[in-house]
N, C-alpha and C. Protein backbone atom coordinates (compact mmCIF):
# COMPACT_ATOMS: atom_id res chain seq x y z
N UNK A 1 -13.72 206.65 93.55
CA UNK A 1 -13.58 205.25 93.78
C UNK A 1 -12.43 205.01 94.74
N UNK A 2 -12.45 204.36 95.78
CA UNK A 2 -11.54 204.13 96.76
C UNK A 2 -11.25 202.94 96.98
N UNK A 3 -9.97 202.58 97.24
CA UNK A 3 -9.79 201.42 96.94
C UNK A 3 -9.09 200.62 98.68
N UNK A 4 -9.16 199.80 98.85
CA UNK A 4 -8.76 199.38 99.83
C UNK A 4 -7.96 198.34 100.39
N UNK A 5 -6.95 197.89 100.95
CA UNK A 5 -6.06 196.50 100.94
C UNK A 5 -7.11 195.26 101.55
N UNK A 6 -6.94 194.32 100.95
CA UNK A 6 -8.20 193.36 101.33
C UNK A 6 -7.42 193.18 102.88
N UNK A 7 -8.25 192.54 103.87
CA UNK A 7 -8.30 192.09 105.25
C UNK A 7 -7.77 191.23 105.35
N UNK A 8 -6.59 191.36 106.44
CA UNK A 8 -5.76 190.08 106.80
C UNK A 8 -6.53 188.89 108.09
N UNK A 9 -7.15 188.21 107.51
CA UNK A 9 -7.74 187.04 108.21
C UNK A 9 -6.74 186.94 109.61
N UNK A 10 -7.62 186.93 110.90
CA UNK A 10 -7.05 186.58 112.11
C UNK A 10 -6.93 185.50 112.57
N UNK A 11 -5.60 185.55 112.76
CA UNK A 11 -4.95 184.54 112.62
C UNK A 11 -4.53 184.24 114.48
N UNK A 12 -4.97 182.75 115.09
CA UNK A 12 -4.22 182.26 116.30
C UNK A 12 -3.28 181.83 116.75
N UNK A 13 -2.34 181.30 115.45
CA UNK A 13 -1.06 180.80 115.27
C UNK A 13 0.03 181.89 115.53
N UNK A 14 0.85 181.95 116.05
CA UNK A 14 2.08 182.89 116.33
C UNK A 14 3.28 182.40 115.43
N UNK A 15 3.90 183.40 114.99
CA UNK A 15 4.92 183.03 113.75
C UNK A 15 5.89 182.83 114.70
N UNK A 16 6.31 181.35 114.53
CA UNK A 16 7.95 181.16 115.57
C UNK A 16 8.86 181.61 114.37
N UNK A 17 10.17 181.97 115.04
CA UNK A 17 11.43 181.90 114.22
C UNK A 17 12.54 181.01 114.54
N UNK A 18 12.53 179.88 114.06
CA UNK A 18 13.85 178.73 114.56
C UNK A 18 15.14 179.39 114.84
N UNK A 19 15.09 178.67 116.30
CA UNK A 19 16.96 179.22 116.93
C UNK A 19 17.83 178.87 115.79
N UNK A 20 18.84 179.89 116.09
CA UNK A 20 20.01 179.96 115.47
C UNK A 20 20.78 178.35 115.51
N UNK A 21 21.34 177.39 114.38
CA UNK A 21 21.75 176.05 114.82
C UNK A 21 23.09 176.32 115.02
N UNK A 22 24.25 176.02 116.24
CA UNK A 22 25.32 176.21 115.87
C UNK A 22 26.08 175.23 115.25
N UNK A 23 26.86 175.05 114.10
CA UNK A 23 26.83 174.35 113.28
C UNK A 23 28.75 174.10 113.98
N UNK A 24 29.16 173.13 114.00
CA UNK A 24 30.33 172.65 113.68
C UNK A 24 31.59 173.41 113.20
N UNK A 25 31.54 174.09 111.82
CA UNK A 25 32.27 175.27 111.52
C UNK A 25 32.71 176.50 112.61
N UNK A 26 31.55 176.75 113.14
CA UNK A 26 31.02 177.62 113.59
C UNK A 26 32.36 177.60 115.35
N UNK A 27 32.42 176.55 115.92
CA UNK A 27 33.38 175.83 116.72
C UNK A 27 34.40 176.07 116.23
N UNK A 28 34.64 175.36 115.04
CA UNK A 28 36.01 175.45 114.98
C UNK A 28 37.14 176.65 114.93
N UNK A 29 36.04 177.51 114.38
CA UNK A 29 36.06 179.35 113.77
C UNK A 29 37.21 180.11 115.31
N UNK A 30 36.28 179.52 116.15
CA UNK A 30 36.31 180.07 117.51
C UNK A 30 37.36 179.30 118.21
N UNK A 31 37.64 178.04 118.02
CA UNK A 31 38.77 177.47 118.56
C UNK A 31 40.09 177.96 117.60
N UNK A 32 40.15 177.93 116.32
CA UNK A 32 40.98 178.61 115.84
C UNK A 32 41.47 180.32 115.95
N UNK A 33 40.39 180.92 116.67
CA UNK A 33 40.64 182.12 116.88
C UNK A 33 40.87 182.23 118.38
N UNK A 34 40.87 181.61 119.44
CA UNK A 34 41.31 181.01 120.50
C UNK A 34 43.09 180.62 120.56
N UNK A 35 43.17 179.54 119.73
CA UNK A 35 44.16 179.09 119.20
C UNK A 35 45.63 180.16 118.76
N UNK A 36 45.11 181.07 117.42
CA UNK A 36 45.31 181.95 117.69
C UNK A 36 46.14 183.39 118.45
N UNK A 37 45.02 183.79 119.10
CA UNK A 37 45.51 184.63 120.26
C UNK A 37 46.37 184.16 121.07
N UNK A 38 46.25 182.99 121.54
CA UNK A 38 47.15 182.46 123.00
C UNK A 38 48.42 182.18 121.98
N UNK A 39 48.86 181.91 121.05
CA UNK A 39 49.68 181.91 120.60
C UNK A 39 50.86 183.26 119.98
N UNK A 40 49.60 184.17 119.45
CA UNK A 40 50.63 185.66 119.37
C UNK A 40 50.79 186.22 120.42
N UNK A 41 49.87 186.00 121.31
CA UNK A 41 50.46 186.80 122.70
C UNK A 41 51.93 185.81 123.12
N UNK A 42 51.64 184.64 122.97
CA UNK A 42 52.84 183.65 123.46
C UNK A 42 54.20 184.43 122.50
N UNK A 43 54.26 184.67 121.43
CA UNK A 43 55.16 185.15 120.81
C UNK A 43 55.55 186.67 121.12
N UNK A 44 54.44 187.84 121.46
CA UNK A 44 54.75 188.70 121.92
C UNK A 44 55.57 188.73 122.97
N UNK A 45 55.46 187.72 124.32
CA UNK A 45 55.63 187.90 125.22
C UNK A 45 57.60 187.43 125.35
N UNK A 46 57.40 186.45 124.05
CA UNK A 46 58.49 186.03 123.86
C UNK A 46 59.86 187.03 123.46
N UNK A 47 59.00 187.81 122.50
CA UNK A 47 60.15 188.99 121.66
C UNK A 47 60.06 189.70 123.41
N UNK A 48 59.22 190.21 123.65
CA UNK A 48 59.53 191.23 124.87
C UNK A 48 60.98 190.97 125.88
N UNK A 49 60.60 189.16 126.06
CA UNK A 49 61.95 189.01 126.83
C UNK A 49 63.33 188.83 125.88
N UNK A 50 62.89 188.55 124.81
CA UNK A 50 64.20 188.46 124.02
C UNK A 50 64.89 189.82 123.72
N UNK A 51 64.02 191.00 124.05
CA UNK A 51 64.83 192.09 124.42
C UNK A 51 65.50 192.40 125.01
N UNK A 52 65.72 191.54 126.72
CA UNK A 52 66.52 191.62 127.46
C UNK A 52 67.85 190.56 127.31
N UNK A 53 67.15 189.15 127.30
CA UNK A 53 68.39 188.42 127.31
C UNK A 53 68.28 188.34 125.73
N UNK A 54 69.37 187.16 125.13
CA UNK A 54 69.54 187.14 123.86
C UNK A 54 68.64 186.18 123.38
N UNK A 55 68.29 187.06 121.73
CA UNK A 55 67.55 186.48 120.86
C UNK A 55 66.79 187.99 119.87
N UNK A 56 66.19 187.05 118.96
CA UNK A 56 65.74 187.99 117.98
C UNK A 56 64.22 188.75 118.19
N UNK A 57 64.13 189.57 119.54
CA UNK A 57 63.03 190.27 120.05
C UNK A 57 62.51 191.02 119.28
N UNK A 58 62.64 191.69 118.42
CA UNK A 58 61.59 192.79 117.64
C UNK A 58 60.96 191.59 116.22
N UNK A 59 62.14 191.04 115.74
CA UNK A 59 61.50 190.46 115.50
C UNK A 59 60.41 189.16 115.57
N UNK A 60 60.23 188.53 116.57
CA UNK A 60 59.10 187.70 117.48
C UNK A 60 58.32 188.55 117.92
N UNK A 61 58.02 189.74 118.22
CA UNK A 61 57.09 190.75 118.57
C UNK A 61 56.06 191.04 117.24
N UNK A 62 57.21 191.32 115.61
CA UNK A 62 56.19 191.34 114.86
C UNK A 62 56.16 190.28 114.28
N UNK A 63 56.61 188.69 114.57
CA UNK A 63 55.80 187.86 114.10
C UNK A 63 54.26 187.92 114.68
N UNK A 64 54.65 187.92 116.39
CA UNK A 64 53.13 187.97 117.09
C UNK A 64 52.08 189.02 116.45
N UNK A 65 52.77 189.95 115.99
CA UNK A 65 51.68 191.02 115.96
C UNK A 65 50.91 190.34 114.59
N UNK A 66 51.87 189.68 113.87
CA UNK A 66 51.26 189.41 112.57
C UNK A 66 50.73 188.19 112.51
N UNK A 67 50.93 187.36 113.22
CA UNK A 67 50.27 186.09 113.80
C UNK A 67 48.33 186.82 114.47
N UNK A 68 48.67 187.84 115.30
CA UNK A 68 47.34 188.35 116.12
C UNK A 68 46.78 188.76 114.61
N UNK A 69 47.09 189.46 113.68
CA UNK A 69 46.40 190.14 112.51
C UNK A 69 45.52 189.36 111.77
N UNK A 70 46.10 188.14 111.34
CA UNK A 70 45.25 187.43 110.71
C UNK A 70 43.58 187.11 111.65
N UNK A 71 43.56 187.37 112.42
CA UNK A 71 42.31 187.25 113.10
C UNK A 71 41.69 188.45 114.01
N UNK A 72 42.29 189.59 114.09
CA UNK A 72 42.02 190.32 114.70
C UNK A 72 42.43 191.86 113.93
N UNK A 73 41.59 192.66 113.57
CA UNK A 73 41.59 193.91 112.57
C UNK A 73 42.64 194.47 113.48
N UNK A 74 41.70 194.45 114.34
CA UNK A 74 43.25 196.11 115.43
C UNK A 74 44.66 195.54 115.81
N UNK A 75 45.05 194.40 115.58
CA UNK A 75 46.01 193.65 115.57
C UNK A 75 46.84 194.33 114.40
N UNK A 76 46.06 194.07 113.13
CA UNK A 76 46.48 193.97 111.88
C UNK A 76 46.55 195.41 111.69
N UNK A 77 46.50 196.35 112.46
CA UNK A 77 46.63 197.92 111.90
C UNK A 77 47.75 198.00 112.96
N UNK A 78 47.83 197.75 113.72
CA UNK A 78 48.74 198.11 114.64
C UNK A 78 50.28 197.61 114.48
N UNK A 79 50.04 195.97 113.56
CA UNK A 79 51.12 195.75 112.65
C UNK A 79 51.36 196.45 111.65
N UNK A 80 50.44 196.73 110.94
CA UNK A 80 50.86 197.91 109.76
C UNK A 80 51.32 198.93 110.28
N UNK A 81 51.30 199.55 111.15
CA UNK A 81 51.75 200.97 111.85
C UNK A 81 53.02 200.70 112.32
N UNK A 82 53.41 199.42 112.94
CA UNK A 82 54.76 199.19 113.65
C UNK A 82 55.45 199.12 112.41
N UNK A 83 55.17 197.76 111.69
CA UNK A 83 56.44 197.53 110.39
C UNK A 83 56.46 198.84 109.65
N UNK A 84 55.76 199.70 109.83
CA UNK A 84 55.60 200.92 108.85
C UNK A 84 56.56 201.98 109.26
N UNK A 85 56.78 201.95 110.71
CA UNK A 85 57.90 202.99 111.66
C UNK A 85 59.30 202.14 111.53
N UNK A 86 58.79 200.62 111.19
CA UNK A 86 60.69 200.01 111.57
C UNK A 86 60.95 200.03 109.94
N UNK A 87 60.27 199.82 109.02
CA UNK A 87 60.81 200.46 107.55
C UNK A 87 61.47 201.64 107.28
N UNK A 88 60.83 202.66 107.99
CA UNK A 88 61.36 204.15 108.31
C UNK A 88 62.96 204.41 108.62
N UNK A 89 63.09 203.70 109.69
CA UNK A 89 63.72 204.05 110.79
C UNK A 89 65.38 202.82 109.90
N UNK A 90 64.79 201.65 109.36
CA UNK A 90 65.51 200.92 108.44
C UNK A 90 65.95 201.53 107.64
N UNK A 91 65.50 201.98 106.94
CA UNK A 91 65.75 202.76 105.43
C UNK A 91 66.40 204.12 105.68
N UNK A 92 66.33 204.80 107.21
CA UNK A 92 67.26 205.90 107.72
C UNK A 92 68.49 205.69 107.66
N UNK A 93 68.62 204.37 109.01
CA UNK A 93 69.75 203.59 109.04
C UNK A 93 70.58 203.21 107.79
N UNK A 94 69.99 202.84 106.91
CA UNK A 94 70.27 201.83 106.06
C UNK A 94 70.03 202.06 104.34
N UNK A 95 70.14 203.15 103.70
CA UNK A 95 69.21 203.45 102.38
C UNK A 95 69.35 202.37 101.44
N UNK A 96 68.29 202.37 100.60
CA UNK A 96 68.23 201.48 99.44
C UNK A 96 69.40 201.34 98.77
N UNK A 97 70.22 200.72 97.84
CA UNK A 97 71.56 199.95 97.78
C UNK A 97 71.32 201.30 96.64
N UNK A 98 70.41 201.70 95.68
CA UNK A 98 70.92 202.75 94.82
C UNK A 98 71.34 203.78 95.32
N UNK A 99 70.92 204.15 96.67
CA UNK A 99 70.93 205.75 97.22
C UNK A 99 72.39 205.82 98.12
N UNK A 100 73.01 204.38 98.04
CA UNK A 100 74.14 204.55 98.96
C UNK A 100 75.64 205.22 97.98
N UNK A 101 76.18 205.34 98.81
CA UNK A 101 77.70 205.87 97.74
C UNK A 101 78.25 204.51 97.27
N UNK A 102 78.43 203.42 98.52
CA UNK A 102 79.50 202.16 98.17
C UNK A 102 78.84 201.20 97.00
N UNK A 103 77.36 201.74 96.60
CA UNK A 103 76.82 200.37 96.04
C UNK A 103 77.49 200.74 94.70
């Protein structure tokens, strides 16, 4: 006994698929991530010169970086990797208040 899938009736109609709607949110997503960028770069660019003349340059570099993170992954690793070398390099300088002699 063999059995068989019944016959799909032919059909003249073509299955549309409705465009994508861009919705409102959808804008704002992108102006805020716009927004954004031009702004941590604005802060990057800021610490960079505050390296030369005066001001607090490394740190405005990783505000920017951490400003870029919230919207951008490779931002946000690349901040984890920096604050991760200036913790290092802090805690060389500088040990935890138990590990010092004067504390």
């Amino acid at each position: 006994m063999t059995t068989t899938a019944p016959a799909r009736p032919a059909s003249t109609e073509i299955d549309v698929v409705p465009a994508p709607v861009v919705r409102p949110r959808t804008r704002l997503r992108l102006l805020r991530k716009v927004a954004v960028a031009v702004s941590g770069v604005a802060l990057i660019l800021a610490g960079i010169v505050m390296m030369v003349l005066p001001g607090p340059g490394v740190v405005a570099i990783l505000a920017g970086l951490g400003l870029l993170g919230t919207e951008f992954p490779a931002a946000r690793r690349v901040s984890e990797r920096v604050n991760g070398y200036v913790r290092a390099v802090w805690h060389k300088v500088r040990p935890p208040k138990k590990a010092r002699p004067d504390a």
